[in-house]
C-alpha atoms as a PDB file:
ATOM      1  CA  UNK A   1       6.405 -24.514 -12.776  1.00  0.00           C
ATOM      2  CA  UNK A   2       9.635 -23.047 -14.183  1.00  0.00           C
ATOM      3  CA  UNK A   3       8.812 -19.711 -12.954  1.00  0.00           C
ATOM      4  CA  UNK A   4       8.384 -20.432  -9.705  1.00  0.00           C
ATOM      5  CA  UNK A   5      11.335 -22.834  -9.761  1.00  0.00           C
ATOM      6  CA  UNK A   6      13.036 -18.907 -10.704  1.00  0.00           C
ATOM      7  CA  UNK A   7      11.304 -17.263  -8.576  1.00  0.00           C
ATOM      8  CA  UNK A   8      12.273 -19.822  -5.599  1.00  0.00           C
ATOM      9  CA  UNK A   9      15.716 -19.728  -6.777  1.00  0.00           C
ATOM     10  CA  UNK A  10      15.404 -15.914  -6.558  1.00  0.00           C
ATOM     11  CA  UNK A  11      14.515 -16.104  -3.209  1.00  0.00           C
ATOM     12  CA  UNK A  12      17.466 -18.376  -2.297  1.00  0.00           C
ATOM     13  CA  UNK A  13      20.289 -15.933  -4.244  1.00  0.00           C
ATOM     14  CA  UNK A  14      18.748 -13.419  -1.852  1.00  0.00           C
ATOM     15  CA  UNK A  15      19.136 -14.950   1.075  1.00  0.00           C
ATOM     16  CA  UNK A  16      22.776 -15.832  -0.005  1.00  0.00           C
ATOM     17  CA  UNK A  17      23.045 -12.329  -1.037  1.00  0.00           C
ATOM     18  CA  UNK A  18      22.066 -10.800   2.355  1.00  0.00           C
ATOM     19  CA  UNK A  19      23.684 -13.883   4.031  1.00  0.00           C
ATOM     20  CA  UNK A  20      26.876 -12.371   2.490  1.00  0.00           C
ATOM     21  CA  UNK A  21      26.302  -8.937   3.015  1.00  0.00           C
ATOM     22  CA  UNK A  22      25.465  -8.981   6.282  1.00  0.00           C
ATOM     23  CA  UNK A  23      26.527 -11.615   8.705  1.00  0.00           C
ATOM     24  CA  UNK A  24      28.800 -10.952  11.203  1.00  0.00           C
ATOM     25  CA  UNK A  25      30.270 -14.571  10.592  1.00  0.00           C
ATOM     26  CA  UNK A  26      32.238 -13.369   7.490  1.00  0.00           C
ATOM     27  CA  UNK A  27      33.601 -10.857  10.032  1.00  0.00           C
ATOM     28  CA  UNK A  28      36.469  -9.602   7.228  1.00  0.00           C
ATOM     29  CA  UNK A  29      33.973  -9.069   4.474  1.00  0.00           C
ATOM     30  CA  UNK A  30      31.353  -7.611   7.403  1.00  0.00           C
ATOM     31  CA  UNK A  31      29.895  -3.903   5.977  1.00  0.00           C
ATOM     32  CA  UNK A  32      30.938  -1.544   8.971  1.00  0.00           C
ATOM     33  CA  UNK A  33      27.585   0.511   9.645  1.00  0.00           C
ATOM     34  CA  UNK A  34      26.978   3.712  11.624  1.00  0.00           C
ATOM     35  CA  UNK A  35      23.245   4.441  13.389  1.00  0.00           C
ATOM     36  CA  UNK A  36      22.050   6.445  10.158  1.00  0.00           C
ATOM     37  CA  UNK A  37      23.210   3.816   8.115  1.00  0.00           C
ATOM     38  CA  UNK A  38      21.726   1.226  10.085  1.00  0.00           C
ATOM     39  CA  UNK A  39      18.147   3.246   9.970  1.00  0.00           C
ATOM     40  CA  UNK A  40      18.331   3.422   6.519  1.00  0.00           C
ATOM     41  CA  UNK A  41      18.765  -0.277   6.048  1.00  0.00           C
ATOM     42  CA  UNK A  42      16.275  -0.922   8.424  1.00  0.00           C
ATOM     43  CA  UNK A  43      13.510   1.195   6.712  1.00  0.00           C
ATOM     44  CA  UNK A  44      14.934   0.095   3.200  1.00  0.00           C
ATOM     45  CA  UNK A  45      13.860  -3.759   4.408  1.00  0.00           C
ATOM     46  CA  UNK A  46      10.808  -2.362   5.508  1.00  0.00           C
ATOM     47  CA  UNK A  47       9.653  -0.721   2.721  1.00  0.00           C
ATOM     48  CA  UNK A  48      10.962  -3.581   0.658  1.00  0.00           C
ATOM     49  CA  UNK A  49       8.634  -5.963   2.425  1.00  0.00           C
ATOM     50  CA  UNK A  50       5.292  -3.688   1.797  1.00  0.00           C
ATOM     51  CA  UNK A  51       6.237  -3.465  -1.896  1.00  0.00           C
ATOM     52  CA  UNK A  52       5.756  -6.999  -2.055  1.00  0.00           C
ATOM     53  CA  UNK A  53       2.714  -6.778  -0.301  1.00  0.00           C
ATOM     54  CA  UNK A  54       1.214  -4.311  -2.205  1.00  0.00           C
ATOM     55  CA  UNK A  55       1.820  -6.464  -5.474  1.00  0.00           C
ATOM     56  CA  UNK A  56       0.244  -9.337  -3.433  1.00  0.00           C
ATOM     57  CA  UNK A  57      -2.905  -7.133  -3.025  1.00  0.00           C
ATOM     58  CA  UNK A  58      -3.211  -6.608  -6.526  1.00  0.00           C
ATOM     59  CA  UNK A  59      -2.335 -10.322  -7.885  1.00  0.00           C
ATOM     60  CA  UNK A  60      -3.647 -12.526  -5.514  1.00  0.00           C
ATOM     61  CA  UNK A  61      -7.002 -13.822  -4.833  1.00  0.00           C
ATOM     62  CA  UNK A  62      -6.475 -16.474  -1.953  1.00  0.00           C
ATOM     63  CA  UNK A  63      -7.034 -15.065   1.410  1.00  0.00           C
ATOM     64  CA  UNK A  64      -4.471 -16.352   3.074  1.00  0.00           C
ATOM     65  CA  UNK A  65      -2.055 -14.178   1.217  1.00  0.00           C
ATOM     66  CA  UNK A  66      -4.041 -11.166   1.147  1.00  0.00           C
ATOM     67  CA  UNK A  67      -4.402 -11.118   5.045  1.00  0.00           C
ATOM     68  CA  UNK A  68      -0.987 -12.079   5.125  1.00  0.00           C
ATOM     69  CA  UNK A  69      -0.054  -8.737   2.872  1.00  0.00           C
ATOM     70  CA  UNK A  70      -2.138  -6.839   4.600  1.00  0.00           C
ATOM     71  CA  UNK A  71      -0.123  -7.995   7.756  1.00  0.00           C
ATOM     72  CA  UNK A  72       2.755  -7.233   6.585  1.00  0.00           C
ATOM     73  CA  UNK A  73       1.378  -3.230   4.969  1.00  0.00           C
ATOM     74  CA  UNK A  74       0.231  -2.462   8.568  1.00  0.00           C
ATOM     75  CA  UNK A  75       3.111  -3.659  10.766  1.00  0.00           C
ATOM     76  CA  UNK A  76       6.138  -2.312   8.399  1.00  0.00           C
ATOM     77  CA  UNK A  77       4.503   0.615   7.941  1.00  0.00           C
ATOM     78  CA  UNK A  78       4.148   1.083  11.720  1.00  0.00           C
ATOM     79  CA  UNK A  79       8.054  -0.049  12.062  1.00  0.00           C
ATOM     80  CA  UNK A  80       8.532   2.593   9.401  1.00  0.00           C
ATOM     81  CA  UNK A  81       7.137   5.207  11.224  1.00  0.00           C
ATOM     82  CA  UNK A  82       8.342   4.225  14.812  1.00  0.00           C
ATOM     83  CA  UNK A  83      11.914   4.464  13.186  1.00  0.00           C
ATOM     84  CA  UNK A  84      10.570   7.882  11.590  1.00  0.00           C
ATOM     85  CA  UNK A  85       9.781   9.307  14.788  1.00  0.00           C
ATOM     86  CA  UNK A  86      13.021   7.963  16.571  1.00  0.00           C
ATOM     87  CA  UNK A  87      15.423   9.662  14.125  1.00  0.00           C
ATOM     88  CA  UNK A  88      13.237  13.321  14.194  1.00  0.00           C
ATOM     89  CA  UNK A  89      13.996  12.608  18.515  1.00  0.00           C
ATOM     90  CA  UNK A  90      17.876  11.707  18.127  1.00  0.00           C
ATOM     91  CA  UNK A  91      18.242  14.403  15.096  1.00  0.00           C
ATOM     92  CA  UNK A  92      19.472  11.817  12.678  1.00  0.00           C
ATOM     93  CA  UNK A  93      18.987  11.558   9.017  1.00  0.00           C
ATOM     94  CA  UNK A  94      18.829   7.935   8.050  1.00  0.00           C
ATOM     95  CA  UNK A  95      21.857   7.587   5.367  1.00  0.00           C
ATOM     96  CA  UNK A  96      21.617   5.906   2.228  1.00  0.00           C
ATOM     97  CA  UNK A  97      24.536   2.630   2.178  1.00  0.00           C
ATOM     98  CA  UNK A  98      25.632  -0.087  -0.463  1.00  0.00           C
ATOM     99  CA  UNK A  99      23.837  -2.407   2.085  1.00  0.00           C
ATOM    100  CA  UNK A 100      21.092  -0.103   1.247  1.00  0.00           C
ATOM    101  CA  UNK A 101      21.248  -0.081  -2.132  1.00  0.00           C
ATOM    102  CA  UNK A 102      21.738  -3.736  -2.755  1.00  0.00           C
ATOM    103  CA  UNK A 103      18.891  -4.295  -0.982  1.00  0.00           C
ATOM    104  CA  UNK A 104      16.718  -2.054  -3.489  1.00  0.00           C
ATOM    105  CA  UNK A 105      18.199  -3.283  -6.184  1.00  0.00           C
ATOM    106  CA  UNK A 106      17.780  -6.759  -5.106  1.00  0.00           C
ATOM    107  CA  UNK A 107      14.063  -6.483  -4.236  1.00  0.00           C
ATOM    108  CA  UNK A 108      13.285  -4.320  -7.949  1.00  0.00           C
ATOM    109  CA  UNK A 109      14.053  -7.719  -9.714  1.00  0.00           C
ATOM    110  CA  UNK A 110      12.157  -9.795  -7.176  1.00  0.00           C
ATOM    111  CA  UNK A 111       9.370  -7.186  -8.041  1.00  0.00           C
ATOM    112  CA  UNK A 112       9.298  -7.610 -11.896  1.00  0.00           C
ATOM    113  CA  UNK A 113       9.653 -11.361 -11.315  1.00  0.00           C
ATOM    114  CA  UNK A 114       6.025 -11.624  -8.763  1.00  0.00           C
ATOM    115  CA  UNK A 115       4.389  -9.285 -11.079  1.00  0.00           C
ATOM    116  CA  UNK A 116       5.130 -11.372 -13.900  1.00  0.00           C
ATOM    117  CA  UNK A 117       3.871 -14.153 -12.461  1.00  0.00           C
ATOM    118  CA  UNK A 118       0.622 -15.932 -13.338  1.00  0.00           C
ATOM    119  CA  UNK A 119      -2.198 -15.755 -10.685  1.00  0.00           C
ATOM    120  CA  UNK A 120      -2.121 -19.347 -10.552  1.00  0.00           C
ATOM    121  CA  UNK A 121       1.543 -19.396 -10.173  1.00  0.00           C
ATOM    122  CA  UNK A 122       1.877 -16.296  -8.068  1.00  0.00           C
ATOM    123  CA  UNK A 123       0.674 -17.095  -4.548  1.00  0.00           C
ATOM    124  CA  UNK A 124       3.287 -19.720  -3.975  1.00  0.00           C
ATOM    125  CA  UNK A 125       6.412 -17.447  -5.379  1.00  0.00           C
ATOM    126  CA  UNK A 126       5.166 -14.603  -2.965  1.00  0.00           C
ATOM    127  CA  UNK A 127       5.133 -16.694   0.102  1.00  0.00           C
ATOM    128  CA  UNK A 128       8.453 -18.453  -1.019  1.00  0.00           C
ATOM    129  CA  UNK A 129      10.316 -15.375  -1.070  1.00  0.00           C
ATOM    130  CA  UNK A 130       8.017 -14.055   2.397  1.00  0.00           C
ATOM    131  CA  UNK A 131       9.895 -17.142   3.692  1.00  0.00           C
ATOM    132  CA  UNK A 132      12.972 -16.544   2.223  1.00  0.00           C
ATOM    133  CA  UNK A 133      13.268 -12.716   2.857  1.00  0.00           C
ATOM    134  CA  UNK A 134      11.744 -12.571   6.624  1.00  0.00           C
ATOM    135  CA  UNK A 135      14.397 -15.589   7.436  1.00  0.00           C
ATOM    136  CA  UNK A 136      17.199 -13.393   5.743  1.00  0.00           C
ATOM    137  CA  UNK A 137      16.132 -10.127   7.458  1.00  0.00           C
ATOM    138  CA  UNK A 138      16.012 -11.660  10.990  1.00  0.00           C
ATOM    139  CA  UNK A 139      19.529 -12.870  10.678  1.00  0.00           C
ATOM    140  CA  UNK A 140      20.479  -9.293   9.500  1.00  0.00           C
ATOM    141  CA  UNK A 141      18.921  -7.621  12.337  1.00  0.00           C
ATOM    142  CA  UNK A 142      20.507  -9.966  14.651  1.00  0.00           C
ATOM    143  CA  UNK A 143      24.056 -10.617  13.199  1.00  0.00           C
ATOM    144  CA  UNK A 144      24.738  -7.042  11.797  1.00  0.00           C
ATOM    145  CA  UNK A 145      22.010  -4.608  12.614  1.00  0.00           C
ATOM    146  CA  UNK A 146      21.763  -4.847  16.352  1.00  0.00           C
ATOM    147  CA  UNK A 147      25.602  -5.739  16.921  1.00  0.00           C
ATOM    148  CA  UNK A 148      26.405  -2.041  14.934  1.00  0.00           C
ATOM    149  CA  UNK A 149      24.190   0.107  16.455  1.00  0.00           C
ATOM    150  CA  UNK A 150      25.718   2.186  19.063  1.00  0.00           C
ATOM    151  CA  UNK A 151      22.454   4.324  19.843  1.00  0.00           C
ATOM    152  CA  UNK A 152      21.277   2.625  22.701  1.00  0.00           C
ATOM    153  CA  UNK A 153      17.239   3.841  21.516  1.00  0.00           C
ATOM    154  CA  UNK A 154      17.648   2.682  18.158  1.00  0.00           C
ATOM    155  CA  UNK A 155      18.940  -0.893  19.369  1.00  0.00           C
ATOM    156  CA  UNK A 156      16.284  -1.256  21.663  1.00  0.00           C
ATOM    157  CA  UNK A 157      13.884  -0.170  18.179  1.00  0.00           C
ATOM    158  CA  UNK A 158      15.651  -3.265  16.675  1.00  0.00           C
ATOM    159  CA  UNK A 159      14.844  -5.667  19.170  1.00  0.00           C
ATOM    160  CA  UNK A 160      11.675  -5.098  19.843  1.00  0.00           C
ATOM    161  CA  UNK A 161      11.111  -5.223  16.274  1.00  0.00           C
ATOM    162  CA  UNK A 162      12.654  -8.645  16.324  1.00  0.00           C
ATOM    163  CA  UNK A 163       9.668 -10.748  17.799  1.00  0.00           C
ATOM    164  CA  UNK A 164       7.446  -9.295  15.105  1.00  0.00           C
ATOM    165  CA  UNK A 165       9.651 -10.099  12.248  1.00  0.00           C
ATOM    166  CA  UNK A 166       9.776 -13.417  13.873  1.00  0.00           C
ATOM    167  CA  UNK A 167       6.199 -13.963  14.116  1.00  0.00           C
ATOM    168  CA  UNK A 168       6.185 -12.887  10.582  1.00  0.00           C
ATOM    169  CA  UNK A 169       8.000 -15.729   9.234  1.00  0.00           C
ATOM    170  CA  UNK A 170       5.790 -18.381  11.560  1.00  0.00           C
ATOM    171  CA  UNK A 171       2.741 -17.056   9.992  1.00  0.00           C
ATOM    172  CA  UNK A 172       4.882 -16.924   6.287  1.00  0.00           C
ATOM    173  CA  UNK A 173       5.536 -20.689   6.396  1.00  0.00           C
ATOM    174  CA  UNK A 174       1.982 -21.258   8.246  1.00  0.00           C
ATOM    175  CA  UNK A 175       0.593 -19.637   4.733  1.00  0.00           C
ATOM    176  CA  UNK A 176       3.334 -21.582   3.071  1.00  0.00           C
ATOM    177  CA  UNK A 177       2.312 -24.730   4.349  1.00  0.00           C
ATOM    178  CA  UNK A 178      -1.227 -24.544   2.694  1.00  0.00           C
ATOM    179  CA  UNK A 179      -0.291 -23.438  -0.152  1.00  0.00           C
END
């Protein structure tokens, strides 16, 4: 119970974390971000989100998560490579950020912490932080993401992504609600 008491906890400093990194409402503090910058971060949350899954895969035996992961493997991946083929179009090379790299370095710990997990205690840390992280990410894409992106292609990319990421987190605390 401790552990996932950490684990939710985790998922909480994260949200504060990226709740601090990237809103808009702390306008002074606000990370200024231009389009390649904004790709990266967009691929880094991505990729962030089918690392969990993939640990999910290989933990979990309840198939409610493992659809779920597999949910989230497919559609990231596909945001991954509809970003990919966006950036070959405009010629830009997605740049590597401290948003970036907090994010990466955030979501290594959150690794080590679901793989250490118990099977009995890891299905309800990995949807927590689903939860946590999907709510966290849609405020970023709205409040810093979107609003800094002056490539009128790669906005539109971010809010048509929105809906999905959206429909992510219903189905997160649908999963969450049974387990």
């Amino acid at each position: 119970m401790n552990a996932v008491k950490t684990l939710t906890k985790s998922g909480v400093m994260l949200v504060a974390l990226l709740t601090m990194l990237l809103l808009p409402a702390l306008a002074q503090e606000n990370p200024k971000l231009s389009d390649p910058e904004v790709a990266h971060v967009a691929v880094v949350a991505n990729q962030i989100d089918i690392g969990y899954a993939e640990i999910a895969l290989k933990k979990s035996k309840n198939q409610d998560i493992l659809k779920f992961a597999e949910t989230m493997t497919n559609d990231h991946t596909a945001v991954i490579g509809q970003a990919s083929d966006l950036a070959k179009k405009l010629g830009v090379t997605p740049m590597e950020n401290a948003v970036s790299k907090q994010l990466l370095a955030d979501a290594e710990k959150t690794k080590k912490e679901l793989r250490s997990k118990s099977r009995k205690d890891f299905d309800k840390a990995y949807i927590d932080n689903e939860v946590a992280y999907h709510k966290a990410v849609i405020a970023a894409v709205k409040n810093l993401l979107i609003p800094e992106t002056e490539n009128a292609e790669l906005k539109a990319l971010l809010e048509k992504v929105l809906p999905a990421l959206e429909t992510h987190l219903e189905h997160a605390e649908m999963v969450q609600k049974k387990i």
